[in-house]
Each structure stands twice: as C-alpha cells, then as structure tokens.
PDB file of N, CA and C in Angstrom:
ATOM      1  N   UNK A   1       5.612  29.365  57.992  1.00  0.00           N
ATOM      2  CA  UNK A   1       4.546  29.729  58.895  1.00  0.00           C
ATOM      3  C   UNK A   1       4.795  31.153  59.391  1.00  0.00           C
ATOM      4  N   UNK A   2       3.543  31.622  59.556  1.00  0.00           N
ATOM      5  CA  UNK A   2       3.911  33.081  60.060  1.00  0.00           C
ATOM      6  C   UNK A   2       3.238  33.309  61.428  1.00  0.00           C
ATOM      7  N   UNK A   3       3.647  34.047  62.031  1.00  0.00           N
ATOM      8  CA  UNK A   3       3.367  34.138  63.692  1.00  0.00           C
ATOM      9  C   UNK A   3       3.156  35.446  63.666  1.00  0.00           C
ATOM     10  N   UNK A   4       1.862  35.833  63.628  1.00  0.00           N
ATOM     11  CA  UNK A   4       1.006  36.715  64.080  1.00  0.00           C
ATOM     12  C   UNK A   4       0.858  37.678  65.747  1.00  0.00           C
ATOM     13  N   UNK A   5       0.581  36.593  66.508  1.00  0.00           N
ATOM     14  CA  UNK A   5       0.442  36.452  67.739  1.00  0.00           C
ATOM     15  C   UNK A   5      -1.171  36.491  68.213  1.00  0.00           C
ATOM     16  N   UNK A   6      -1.777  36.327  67.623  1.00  0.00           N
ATOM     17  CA  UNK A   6      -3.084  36.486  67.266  1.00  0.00           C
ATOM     18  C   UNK A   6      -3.258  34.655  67.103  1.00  0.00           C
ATOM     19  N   UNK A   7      -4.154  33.867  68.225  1.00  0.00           N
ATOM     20  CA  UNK A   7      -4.664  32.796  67.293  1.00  0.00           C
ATOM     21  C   UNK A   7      -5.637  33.138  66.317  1.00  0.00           C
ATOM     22  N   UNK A   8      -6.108  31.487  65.726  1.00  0.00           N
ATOM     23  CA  UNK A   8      -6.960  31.605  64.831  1.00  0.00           C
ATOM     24  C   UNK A   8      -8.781  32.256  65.426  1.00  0.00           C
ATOM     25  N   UNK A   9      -8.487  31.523  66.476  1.00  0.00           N
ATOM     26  CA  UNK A   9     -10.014  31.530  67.711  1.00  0.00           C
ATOM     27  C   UNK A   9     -10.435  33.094  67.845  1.00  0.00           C
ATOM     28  N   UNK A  10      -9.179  33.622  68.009  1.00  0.00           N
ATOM     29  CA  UNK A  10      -9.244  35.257  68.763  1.00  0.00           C
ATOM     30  C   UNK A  10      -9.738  35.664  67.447  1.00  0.00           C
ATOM     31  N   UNK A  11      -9.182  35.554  66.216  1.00  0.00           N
ATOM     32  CA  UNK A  11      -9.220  36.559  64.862  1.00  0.00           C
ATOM     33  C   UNK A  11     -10.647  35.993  64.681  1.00  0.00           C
ATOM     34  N   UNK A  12     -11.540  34.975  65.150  1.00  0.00           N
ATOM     35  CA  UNK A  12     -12.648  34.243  64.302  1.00  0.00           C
ATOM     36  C   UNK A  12     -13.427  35.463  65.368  1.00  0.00           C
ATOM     37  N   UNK A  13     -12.950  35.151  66.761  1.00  0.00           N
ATOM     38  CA  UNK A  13     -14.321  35.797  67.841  1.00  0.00           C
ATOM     39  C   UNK A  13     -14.658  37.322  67.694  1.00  0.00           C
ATOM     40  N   UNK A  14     -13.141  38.102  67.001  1.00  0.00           N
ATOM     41  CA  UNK A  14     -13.194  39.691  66.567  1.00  0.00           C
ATOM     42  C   UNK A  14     -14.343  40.173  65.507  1.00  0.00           C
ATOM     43  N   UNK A  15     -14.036  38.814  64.647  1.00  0.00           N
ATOM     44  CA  UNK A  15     -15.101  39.446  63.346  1.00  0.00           C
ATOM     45  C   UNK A  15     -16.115  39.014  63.551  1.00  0.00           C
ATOM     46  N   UNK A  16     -16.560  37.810  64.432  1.00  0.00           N
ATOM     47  CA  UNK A  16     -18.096  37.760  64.983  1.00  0.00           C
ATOM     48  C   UNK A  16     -18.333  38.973  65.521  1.00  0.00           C
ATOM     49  N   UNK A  17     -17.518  39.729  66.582  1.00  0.00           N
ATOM     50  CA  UNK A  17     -18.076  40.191  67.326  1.00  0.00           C
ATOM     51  C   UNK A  17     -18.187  41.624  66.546  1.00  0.00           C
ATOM     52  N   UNK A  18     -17.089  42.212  65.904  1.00  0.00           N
ATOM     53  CA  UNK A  18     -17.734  43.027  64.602  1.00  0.00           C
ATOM     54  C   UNK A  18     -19.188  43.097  64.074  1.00  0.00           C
ATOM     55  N   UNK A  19     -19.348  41.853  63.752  1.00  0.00           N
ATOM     56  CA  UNK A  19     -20.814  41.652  62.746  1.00  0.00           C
ATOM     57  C   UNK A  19     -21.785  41.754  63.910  1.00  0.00           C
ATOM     58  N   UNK A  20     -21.620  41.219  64.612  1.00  0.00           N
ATOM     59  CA  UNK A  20     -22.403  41.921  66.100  1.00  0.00           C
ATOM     60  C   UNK A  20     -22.746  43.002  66.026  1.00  0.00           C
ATOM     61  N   UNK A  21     -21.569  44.201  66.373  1.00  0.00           N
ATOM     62  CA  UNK A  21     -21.963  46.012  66.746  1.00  0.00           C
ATOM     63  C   UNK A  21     -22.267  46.279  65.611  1.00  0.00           C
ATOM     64  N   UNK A  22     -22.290  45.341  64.556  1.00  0.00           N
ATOM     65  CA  UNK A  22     -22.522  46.088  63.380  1.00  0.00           C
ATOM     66  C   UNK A  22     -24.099  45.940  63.235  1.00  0.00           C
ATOM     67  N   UNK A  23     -24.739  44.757  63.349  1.00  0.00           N
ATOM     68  CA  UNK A  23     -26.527  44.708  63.642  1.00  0.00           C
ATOM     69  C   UNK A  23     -26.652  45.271  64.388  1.00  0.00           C
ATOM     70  N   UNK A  24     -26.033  45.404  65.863  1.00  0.00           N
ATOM     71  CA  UNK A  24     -26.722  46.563  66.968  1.00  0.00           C
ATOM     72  C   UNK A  24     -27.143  48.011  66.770  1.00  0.00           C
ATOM     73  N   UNK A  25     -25.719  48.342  66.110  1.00  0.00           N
ATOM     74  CA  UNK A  25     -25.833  50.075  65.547  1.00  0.00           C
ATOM     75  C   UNK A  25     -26.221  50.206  64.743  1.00  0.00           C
ATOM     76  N   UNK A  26     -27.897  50.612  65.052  1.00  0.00           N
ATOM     77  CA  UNK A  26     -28.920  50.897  63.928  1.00  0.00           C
ATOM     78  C   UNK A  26     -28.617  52.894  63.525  1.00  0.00           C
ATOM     79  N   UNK A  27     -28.306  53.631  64.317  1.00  0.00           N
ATOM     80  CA  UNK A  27     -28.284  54.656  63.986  1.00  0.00           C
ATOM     81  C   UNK A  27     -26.518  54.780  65.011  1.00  0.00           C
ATOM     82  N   UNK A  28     -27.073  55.593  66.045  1.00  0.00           N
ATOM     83  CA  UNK A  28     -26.390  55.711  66.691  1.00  0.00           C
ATOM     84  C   UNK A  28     -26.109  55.406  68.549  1.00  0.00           C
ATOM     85  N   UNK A  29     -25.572  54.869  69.305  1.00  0.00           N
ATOM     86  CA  UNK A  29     -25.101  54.068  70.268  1.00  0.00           C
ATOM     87  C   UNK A  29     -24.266  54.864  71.437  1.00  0.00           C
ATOM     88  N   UNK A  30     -24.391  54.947  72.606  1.00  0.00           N
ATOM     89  CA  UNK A  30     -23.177  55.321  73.441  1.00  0.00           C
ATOM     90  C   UNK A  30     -22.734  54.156  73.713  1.00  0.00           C
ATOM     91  N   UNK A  31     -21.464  54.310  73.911  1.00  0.00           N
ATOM     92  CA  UNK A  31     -20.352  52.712  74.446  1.00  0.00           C
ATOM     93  C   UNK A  31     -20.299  51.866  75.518  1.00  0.00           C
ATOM     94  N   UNK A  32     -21.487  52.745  76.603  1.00  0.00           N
ATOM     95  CA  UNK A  32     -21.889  51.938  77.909  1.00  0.00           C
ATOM     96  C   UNK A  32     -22.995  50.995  77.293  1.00  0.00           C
ATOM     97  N   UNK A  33     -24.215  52.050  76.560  1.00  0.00           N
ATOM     98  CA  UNK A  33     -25.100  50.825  75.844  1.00  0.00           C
ATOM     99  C   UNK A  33     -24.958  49.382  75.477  1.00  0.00           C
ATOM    100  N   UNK A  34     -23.542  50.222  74.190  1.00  0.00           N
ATOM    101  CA  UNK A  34     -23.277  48.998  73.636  1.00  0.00           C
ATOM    102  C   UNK A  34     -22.662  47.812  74.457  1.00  0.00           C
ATOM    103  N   UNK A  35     -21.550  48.481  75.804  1.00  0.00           N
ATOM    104  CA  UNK A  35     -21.126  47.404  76.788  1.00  0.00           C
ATOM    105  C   UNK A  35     -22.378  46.303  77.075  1.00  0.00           C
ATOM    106  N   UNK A  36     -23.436  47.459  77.421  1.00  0.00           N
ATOM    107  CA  UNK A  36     -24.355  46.441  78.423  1.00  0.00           C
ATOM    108  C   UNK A  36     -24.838  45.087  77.261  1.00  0.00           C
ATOM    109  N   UNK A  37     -25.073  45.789  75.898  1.00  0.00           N
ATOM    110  CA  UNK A  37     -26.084  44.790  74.960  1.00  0.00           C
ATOM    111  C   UNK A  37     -25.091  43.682  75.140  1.00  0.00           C
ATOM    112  N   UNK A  38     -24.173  43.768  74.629  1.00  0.00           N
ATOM    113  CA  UNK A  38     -23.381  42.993  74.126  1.00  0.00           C
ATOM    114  C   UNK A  38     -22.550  41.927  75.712  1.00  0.00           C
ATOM    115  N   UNK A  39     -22.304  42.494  76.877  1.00  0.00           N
ATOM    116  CA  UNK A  39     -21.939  41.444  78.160  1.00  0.00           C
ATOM    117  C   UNK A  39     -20.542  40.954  77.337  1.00  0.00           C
ATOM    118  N   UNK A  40     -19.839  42.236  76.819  1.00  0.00           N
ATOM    119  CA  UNK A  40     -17.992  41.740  76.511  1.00  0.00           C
ATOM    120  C   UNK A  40     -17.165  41.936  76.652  1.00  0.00           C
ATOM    121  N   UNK A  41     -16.097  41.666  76.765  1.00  0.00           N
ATOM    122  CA  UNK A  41     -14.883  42.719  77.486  1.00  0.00           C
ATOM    123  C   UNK A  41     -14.471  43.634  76.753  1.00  0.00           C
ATOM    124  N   UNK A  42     -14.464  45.218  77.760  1.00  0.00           N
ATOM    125  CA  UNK A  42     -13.926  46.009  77.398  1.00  0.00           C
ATOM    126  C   UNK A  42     -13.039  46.679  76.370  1.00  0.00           C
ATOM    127  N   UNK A  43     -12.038  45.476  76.329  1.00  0.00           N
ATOM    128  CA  UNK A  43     -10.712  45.700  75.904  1.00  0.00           C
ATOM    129  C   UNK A  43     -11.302  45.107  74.117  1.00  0.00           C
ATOM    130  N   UNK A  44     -11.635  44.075  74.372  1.00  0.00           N
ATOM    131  CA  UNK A  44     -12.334  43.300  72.850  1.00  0.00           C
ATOM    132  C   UNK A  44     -12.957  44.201  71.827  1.00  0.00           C
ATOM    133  N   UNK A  45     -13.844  44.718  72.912  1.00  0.00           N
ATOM    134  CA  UNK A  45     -14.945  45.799  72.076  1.00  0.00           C
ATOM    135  C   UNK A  45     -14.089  46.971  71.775  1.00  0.00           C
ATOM    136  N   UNK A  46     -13.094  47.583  72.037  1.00  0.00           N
ATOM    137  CA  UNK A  46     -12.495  48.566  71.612  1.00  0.00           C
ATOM    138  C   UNK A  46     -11.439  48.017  70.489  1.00  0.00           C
ATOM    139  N   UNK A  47     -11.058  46.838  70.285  1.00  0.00           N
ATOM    140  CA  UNK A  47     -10.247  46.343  69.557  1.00  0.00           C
ATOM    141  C   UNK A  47     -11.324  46.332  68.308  1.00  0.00           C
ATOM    142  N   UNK A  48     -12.477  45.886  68.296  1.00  0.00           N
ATOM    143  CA  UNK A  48     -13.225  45.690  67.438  1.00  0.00           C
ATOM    144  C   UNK A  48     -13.877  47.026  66.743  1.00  0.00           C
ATOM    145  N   UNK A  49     -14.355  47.824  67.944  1.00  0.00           N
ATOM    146  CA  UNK A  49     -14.231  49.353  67.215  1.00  0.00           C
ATOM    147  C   UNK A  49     -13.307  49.923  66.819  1.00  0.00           C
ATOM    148  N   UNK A  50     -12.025  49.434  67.388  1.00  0.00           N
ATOM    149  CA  UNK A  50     -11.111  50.524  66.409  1.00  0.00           C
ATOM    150  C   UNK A  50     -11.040  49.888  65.118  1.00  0.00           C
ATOM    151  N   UNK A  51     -10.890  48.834  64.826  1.00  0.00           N
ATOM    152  CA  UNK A  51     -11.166  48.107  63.343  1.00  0.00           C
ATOM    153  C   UNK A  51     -12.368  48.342  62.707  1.00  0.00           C
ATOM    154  N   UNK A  52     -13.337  48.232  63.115  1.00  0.00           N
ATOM    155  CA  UNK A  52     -14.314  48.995  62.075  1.00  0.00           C
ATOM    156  C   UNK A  52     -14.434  50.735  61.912  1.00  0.00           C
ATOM    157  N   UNK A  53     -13.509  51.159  62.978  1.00  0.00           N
ATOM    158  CA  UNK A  53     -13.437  52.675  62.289  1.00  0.00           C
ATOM    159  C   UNK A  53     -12.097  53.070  61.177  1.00  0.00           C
ATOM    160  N   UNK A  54     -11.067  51.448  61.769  1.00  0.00           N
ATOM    161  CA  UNK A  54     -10.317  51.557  60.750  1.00  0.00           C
ATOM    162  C   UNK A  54     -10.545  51.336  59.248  1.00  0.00           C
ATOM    163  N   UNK A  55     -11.903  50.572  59.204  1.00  0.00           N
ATOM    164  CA  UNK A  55     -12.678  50.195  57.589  1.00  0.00           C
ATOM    165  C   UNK A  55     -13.644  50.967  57.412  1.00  0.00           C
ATOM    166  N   UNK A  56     -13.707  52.261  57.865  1.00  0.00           N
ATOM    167  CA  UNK A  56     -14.822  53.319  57.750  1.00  0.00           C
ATOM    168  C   UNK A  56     -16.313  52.770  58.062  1.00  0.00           C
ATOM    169  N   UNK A  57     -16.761  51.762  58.508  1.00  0.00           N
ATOM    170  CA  UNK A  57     -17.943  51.461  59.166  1.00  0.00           C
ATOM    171  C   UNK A  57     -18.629  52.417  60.011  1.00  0.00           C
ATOM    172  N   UNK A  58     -17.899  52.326  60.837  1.00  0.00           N
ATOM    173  CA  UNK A  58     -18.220  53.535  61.894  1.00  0.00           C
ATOM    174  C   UNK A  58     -17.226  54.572  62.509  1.00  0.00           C
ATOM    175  N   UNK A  59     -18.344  55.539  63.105  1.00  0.00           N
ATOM    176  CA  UNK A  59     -17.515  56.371  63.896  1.00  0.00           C
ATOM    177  C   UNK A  59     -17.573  56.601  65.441  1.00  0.00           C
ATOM    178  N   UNK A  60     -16.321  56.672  65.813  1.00  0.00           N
ATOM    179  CA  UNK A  60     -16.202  56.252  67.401  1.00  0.00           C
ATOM    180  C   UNK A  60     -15.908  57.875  68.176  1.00  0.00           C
ATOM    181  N   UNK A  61     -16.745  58.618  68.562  1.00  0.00           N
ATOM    182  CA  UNK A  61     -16.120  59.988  69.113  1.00  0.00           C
ATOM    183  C   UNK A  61     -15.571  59.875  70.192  1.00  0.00           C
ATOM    184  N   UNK A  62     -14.570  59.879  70.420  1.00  0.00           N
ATOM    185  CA  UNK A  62     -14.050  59.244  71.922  1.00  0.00           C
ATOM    186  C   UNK A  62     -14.415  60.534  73.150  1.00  0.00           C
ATOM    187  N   UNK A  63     -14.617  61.613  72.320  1.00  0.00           N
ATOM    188  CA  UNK A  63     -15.185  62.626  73.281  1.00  0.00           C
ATOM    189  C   UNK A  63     -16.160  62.080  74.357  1.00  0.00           C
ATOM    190  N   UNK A  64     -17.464  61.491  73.761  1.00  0.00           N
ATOM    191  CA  UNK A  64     -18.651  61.224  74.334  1.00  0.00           C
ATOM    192  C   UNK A  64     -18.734  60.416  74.285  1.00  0.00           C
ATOM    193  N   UNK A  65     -17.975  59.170  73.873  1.00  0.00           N
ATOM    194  CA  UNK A  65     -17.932  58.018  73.678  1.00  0.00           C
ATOM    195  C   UNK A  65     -19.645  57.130  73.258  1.00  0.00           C
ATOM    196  N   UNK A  66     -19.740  58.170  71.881  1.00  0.00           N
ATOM    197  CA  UNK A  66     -20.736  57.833  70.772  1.00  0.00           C
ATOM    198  C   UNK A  66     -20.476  57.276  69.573  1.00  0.00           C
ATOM    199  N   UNK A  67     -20.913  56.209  69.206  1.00  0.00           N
ATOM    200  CA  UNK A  67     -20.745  54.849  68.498  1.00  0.00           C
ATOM    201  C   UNK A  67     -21.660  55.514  67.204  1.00  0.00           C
ATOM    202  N   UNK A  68     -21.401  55.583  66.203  1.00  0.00           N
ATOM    203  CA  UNK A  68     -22.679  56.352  65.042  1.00  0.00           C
ATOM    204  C   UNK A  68     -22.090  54.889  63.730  1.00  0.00           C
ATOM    205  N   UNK A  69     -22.947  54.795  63.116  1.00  0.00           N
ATOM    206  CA  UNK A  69     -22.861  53.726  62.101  1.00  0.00           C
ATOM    207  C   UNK A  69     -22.839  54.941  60.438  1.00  0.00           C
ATOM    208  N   UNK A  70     -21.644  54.667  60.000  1.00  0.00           N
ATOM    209  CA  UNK A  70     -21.518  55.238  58.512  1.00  0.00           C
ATOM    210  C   UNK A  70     -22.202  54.506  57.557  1.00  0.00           C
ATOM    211  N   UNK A  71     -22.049  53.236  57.110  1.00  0.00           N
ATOM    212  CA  UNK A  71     -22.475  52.538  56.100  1.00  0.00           C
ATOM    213  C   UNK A  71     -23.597  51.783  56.864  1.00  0.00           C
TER     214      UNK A  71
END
C-alpha cells in the first residue's frame, strides 16, 4: 500500500472541481470571479489551478490574478 496523504475523496473532489473551472473559463476569468461562481475554498481552488497550469490547461498570472483558458 502506498500512502499518499491525499485520500481517495480529496483526489475525486480536485478533479471534479478541475472539470468545473474548466467549463467556467470560457475565455478568460479574474480569481475573485471565479471564487464567487464556484462558493470554494480558497486554498482548493489554487491547488486545482496550480494543477491545471501544471497540465498546460491554463494560465494563472498571479500578477492580476487572471485565469485565461489555453486549450
């Protein structure tokens, strides 16, 4: 067995919530927007954006904190 530290629940609710910002961001998004659409925690939604900027999905400018959709 391998110990992650990650349950199974948390890894299922990340990639929902992925496929989420991923229908939302039709073009491009600021990160308060996306807070409000979405009613999720903070910390989640940045876990989830940094993973889809880690799979080139999107891009996160942390300058202006503008959400732009690549693919």
């Amino acid at each position: 067995m391998v110990i992650t530290g990650q349950t199974h629940s948390s890894i299922k609710l990340l990639e929902d919530l992925k496929k989420t910002i991923l229908k939302t961001i039709k073009n491009q998004i600021s990160l308060s927007d996306l807070l409000e659409n979405l009613k999720v925690d903070e910390s989640k939604l940045n876990e989830a954006l940094t993973e889809l900027e880690n799979e080139e999905l999107i891009y996160f400018n942390k300058k202006i904190n503008l959400i732009e959709r690549i693919k």
